[in-house]
Protein backbone atom coordinates (compact mmCIF):
# COMPACT_ATOMS: atom_id res chain seq x y z
CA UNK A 1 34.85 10.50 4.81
CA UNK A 2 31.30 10.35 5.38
CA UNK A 3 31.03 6.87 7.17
CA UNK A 4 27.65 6.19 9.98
CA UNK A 5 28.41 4.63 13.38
CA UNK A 6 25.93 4.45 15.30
CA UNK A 7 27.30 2.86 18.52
CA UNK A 8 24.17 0.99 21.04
CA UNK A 9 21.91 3.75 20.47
CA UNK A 10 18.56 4.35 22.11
CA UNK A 11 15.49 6.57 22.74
CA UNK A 12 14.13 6.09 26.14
CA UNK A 13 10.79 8.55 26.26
CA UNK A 14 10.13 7.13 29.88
CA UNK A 15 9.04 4.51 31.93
CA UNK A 16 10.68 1.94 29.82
CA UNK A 17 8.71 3.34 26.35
CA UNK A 18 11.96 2.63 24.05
CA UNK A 19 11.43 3.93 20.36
CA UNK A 20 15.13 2.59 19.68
CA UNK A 21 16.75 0.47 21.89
CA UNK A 22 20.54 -0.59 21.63
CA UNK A 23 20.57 0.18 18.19
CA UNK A 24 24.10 -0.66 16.43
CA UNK A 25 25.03 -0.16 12.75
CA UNK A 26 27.74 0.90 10.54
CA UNK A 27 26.91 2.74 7.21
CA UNK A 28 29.97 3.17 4.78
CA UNK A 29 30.95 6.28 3.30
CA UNK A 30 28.70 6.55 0.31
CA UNK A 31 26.82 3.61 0.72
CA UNK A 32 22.55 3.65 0.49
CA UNK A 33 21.54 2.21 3.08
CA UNK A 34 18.02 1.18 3.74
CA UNK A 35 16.04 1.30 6.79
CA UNK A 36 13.17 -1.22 6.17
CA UNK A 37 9.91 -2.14 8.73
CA UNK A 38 6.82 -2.06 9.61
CA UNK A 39 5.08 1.13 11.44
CA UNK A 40 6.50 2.36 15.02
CA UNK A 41 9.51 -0.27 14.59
CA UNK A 42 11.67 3.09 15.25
CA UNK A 43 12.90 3.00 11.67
CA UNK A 44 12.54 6.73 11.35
CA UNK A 45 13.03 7.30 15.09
CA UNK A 46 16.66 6.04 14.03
CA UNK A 47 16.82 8.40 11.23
CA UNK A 48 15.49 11.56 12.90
CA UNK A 49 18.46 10.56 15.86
CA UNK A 50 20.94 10.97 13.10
CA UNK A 51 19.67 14.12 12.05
CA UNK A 52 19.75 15.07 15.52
CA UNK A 53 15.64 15.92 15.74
CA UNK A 54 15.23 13.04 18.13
CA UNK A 55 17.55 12.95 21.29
CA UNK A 56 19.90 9.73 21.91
CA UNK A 57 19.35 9.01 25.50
CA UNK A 58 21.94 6.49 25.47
CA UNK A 59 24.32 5.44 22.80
CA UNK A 60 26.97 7.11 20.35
CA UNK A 61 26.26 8.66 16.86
CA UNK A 62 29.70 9.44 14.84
CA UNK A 63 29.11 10.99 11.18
CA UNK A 64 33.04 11.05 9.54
CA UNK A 65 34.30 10.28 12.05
CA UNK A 66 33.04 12.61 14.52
CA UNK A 67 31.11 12.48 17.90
CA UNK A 68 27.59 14.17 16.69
CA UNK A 69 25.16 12.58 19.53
CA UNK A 70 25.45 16.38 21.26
CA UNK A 71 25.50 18.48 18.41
CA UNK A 72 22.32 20.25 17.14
CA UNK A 73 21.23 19.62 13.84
CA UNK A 74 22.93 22.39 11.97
CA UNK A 75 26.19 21.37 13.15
CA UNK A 76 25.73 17.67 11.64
CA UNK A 77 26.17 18.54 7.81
CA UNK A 78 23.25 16.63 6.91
CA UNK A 79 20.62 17.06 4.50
CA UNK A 80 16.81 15.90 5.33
CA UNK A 81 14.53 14.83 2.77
CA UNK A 82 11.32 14.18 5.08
CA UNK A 83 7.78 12.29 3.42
CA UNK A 84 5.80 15.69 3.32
CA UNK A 85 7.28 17.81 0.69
CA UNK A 86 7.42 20.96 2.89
CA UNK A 87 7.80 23.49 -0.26
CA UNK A 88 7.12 26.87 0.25
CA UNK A 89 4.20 27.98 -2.05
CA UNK A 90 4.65 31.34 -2.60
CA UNK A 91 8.35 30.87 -3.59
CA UNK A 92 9.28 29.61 -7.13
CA UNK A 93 11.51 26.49 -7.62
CA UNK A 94 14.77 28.68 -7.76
CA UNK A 95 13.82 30.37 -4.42
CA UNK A 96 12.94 27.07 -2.80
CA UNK A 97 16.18 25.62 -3.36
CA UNK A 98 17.91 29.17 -2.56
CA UNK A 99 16.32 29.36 0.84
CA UNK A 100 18.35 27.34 3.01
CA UNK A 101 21.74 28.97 1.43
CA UNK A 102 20.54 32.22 1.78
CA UNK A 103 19.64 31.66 5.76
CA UNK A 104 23.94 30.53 6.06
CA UNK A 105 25.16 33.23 3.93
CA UNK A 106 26.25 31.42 1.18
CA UNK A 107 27.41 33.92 -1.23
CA UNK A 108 25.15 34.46 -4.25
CA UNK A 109 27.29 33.15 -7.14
CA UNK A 110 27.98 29.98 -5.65
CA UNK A 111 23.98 29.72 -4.79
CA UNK A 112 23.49 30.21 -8.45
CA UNK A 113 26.23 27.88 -9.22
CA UNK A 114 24.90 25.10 -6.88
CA UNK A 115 21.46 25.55 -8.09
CA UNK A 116 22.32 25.08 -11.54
CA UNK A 117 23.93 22.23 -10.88
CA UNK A 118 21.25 20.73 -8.79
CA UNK A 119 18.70 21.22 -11.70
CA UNK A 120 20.74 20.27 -14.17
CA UNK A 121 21.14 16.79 -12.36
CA UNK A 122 17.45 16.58 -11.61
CA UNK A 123 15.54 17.62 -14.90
CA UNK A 124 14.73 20.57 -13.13
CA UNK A 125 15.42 23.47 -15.24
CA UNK A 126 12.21 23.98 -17.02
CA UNK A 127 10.91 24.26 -13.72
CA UNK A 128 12.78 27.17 -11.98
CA UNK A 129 10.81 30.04 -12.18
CA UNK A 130 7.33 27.79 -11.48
CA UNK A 131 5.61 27.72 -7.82
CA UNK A 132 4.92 24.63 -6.35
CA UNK A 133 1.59 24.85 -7.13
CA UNK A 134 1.94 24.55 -10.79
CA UNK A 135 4.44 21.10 -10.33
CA UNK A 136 3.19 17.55 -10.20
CA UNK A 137 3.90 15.36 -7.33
CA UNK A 138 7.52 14.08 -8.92
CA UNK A 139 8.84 17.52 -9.53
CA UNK A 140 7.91 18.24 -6.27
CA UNK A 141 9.58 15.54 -5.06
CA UNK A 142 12.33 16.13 -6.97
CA UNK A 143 12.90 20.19 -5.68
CA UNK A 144 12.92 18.78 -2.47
CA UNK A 145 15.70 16.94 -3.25
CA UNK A 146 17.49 19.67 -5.12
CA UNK A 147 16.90 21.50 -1.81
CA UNK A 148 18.73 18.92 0.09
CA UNK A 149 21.79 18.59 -2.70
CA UNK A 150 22.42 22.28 -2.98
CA UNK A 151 23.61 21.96 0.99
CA UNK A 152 26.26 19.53 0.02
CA UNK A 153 25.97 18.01 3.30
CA UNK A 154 27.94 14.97 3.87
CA UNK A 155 24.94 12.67 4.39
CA UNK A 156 21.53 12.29 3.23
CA UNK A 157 18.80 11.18 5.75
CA UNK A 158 15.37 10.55 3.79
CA UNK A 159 12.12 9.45 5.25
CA UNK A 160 9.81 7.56 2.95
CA UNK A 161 9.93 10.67 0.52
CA UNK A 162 7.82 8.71 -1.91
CA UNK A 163 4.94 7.60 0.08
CA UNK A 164 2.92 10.66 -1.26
CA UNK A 165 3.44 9.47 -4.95
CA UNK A 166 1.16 6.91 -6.71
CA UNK A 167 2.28 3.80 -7.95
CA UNK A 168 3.87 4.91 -11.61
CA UNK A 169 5.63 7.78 -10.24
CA UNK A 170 6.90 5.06 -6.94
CA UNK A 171 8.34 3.58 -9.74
CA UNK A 172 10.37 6.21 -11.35
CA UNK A 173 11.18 7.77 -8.73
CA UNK A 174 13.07 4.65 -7.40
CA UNK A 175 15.09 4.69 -10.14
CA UNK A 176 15.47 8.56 -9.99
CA UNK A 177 17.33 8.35 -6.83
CA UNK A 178 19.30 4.91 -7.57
CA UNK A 179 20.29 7.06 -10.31
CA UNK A 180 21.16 9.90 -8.38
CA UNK A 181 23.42 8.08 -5.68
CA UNK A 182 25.37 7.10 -8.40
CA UNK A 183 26.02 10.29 -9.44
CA UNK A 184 26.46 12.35 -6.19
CA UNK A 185 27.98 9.52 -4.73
CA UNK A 186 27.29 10.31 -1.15
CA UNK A 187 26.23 8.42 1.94
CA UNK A 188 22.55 7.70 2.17
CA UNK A 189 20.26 6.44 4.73
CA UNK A 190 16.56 5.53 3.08
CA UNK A 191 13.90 5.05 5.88
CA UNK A 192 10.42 2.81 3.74
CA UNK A 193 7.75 0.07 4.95
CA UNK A 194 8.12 -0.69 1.36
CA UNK A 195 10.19 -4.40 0.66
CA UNK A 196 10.25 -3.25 -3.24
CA UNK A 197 11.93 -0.07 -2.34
CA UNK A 198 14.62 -1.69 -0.24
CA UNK A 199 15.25 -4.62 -2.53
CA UNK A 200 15.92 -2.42 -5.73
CA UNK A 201 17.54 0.41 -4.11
CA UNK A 202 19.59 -0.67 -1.36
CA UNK A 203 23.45 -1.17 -1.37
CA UNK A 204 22.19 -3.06 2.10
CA UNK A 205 19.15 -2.80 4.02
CA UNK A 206 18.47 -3.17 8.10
CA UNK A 207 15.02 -4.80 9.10
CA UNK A 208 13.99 -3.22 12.21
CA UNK A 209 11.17 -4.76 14.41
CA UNK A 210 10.42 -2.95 17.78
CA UNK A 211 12.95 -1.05 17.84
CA UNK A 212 15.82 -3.23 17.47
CA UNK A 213 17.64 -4.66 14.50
CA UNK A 214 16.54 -7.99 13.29
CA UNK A 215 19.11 -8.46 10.13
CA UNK A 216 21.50 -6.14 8.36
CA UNK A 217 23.00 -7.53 4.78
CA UNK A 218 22.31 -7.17 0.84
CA UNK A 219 19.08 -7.06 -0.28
CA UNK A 220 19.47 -10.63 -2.05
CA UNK A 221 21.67 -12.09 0.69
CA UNK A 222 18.68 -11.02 3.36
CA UNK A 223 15.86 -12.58 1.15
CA UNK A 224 17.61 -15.69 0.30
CA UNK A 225 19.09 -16.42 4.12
CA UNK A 226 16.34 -14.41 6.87
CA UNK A 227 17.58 -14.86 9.99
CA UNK A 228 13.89 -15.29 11.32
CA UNK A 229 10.65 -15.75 10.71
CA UNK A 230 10.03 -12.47 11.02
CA UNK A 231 12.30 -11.06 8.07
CA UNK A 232 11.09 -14.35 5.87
CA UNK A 233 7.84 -12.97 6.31
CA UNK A 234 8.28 -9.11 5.82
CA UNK A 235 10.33 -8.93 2.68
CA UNK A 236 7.97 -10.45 0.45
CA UNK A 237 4.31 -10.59 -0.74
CA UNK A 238 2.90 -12.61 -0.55
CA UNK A 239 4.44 -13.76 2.65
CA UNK A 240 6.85 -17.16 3.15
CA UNK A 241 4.55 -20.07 3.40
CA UNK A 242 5.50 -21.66 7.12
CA UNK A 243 3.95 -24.68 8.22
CA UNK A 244 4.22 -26.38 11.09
CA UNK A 245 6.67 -29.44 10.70
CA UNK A 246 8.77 -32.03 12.11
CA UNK A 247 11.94 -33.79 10.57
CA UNK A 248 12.31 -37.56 11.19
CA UNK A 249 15.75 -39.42 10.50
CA UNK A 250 15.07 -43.02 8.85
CA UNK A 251 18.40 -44.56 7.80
CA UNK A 252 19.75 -42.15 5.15
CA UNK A 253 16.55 -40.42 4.52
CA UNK A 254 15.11 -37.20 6.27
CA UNK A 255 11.33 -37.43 6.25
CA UNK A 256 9.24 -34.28 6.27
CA UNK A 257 6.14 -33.85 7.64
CA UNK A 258 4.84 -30.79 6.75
CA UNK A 259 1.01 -31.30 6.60
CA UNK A 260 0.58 -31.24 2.94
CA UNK A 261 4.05 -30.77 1.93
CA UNK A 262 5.20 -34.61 3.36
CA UNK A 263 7.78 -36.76 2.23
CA UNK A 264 11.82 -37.49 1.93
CA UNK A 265 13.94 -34.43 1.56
CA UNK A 266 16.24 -34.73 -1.32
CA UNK A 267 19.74 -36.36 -0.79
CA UNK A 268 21.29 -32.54 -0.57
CA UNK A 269 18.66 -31.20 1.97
CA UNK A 270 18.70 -34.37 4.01
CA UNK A 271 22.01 -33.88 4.79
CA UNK A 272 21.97 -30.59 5.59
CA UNK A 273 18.97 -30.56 7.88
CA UNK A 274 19.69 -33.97 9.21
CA UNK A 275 20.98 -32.68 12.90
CA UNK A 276 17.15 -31.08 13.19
CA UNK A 277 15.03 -33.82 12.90
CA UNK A 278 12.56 -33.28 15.65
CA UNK A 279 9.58 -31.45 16.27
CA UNK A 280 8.99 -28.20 16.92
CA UNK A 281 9.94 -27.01 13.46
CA UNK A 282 8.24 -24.48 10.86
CA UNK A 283 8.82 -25.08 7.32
CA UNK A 284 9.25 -21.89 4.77
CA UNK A 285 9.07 -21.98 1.26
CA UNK A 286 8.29 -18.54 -0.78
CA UNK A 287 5.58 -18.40 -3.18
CA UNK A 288 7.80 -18.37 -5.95
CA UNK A 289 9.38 -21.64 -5.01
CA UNK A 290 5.80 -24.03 -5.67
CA UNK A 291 5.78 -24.82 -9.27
CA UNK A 292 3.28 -25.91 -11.58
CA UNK A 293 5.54 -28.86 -13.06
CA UNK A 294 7.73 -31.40 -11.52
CA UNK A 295 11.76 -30.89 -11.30
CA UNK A 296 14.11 -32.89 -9.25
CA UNK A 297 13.62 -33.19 -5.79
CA UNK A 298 10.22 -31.23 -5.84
CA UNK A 299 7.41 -32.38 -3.59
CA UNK A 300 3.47 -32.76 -5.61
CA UNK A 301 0.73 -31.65 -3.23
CA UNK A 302 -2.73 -30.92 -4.25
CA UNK A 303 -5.10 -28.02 -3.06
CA UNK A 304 -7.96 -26.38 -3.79
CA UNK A 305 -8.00 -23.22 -5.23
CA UNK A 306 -9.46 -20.32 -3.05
CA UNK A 307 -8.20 -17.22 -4.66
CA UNK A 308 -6.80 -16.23 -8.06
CA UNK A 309 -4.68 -12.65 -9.04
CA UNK A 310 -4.05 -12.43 -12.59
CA UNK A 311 -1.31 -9.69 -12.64
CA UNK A 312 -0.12 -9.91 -16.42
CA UNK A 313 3.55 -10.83 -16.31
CA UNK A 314 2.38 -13.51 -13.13
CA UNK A 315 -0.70 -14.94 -11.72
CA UNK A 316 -0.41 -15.37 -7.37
CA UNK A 317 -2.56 -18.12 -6.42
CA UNK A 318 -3.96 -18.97 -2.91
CA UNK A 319 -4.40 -22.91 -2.21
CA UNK A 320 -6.42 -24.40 0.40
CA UNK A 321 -4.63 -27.84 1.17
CA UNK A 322 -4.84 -30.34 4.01
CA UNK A 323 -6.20 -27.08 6.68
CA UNK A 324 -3.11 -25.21 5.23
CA UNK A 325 -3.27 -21.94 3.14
CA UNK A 326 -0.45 -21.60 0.93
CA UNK A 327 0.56 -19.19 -1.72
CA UNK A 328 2.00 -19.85 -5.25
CA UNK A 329 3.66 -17.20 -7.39
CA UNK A 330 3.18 -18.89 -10.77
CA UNK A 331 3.68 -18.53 -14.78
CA UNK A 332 0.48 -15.60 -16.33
CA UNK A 333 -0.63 -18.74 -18.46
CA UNK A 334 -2.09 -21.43 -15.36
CA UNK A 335 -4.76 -20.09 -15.21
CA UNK A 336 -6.96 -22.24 -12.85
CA UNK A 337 -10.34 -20.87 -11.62
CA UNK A 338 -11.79 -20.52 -8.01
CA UNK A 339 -12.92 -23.95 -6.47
CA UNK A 340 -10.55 -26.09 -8.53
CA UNK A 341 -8.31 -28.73 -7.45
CA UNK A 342 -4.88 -28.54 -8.68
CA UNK A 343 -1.41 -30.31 -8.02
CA UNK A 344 1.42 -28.22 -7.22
CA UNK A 345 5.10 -28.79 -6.77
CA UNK A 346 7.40 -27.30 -3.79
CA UNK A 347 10.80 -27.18 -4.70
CA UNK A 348 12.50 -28.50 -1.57
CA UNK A 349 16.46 -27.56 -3.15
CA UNK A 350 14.88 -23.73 -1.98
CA UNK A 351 13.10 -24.50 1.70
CA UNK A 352 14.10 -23.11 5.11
CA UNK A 353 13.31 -24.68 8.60
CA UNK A 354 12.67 -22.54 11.64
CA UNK A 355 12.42 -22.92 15.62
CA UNK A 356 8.58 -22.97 16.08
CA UNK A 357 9.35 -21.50 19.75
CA UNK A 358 11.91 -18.74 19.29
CA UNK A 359 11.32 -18.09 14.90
CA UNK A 360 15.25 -18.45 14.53
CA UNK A 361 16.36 -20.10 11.10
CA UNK A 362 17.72 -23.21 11.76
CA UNK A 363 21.07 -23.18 9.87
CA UNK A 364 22.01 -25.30 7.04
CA UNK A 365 25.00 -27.78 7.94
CA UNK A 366 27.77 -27.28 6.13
């Protein structure tokens, strides 16, 4: 068993400064779990607790099913991958990844054995007899790694270990690791600012804001159902659209006014959102969900223009309309330029409504 609990943690560092505050979460054994916000929302304070490099001032931490919040940090079986690489340069790969096993007295077959192993797993074996100096920044990465496996620790605690890459190597690094976990199959917690990150390599990811949990789920269940405004917001880019809106119940229609985004809500929406007519309301759609042609149930709109990202695959539009500024995810051949007026469509079958005052979803009626 390698199974997380971590049981209303916090990290008081005085007069009320909270880094983590009633933290609670449950991480299955050998699920990757991903620890996703923005900076100082004690994402890696949380992750640093588990390693036991922060202390828990209040709180329970259980790792297999045993009380860890005391122990020190060599006692927890855990391996740290931090963002820094921390390599030693004049060692060569081999002796990196020796280092730790040498300092517990592993005997020196089974550090060759583990080693071997390690590199075999992570392309490393060209590599083994090379300083760090003479590596790029994924092989790096990737010793630091093999550093961490060789411990066989029960869990692995990494935090934002590719920050330090560029873009390409972001990219297949990701899928380095995804492809890892599947093969070392052991419990993972993945600290990133990075919504990408968490929403191709996550079993489940926890959005943290100030400390505390805002939602824990799948990465697909999270983006399709936020729980606020807050998570809408932060696991995209661009952004949710939210506009400030009011529902208004007319016989068997729902009317939405939504300054440019106005009219009846289709039949199914109606009747879900029906119980919040009101004001008071914010209304979300992503930027994938305004379309350049009509479907059923999709409200036109017209804007103007203000800013246009040709990506290749997609083109990401900005629209000035009616004082609001909305964005559009939309097909690489529209095209429009700067300054034009265009009509869009917002599919309404994919919108969320919101509490203006508190940024709580309003739920969908059943």
């Amino acid at each position: 068993m390698s199974e997380i609990k971590l049981q209303k943690i916090s990290r008081d560092y005085g007069l009320g400064n909270f880094g983590v505050r009633d933290v609670s979460l449950e991480i299955e054994e050998g699920e990757f779990m991903v620890l996703l916000g923005p900076s100082g929302c004690g994402k890696s304070t949380t992750l640093r607790m588990i390693a036991g490099l922060e202390e828990t001032t209040e709180g329970q931490i259980s790792i297999a099913g045993r009380d860890v919040t005391r122990l020190a940090p060599r006692h927890r079986n855990v391996a740290v991958v931090f963002q820094s690489y921390a390599l030693y340069p004049h060692m060569s790969v081999r002796e990196n990844m020796r280092f730790g096993m040498k300092m517990r007295n592993t005997p020196r077959d089974e550090q060759d054995r583990r080693i071997a192993q390690a590199a075999a797993v992570l392309g490393l074996e060209p590599y083994l007899n090379r300083k760090p100096a003479a590596l790029s920044g994924g092989q790096r990465q990737r010793v630091a790694l093999g550093r961490a496996i060789v411990r066989e620790p029960d869990v692995f605690l990494m935090d934002e270990p590719l920050s330090n890459l560029d873009a390409k190597l972001r990219g297949e690094m990701r899928q380095e690791l995804v492809k890892l976990h599947r093969r070392v199959g052991k419990t993972t917690v993945f600290v990133t600012h990075d919504h990408v990150e968490a929403m191709t390599m996550g079993d489940r990811i926890c959005i943290m804001r100030n400390g505390r949990i805002e939602q824990v789920g799948a990465p697909l269940e999270v983006y399709a159902r936020p729980r606020n405004t807050f998570v809408a917001q932060f696991l995209a880019a661009p952004a949710m659209n939210l506009i400030k809106a009011r529902l208004t119940a007319d016989g068997d229609k729902v009317m939405l006014d939504a300054g440019p985004i106005s009219g009846p809500l289709p039949e199914r929406e109606a009747a879900l959102y029906r119980s919040a007519a009101g004001p008071g309301l914010l209304f979300g759609l992503r930027a994938e969900d305004i379309q350049t042609q009509p479907t059923p149930g999709a409200q036109a709109f017209q804007g103007t223009v203000s800013v246009l990202e040709a990506l290749g695959p997609e083109n990401l539009i900005v629209i000035e309309s009616a004082g609001q500024t909305l964005s559009a995810r939309v097909d690489r051949h529209f095209l429009p330029k700067v300054g034009d007026m265009i009509t869009l469509y917002a599919d309404l079958a994919h919108m969320h409504l919101f509490d203006a005052a508190s940024g709580d979803v309003i739920a969908r009626e059943a």
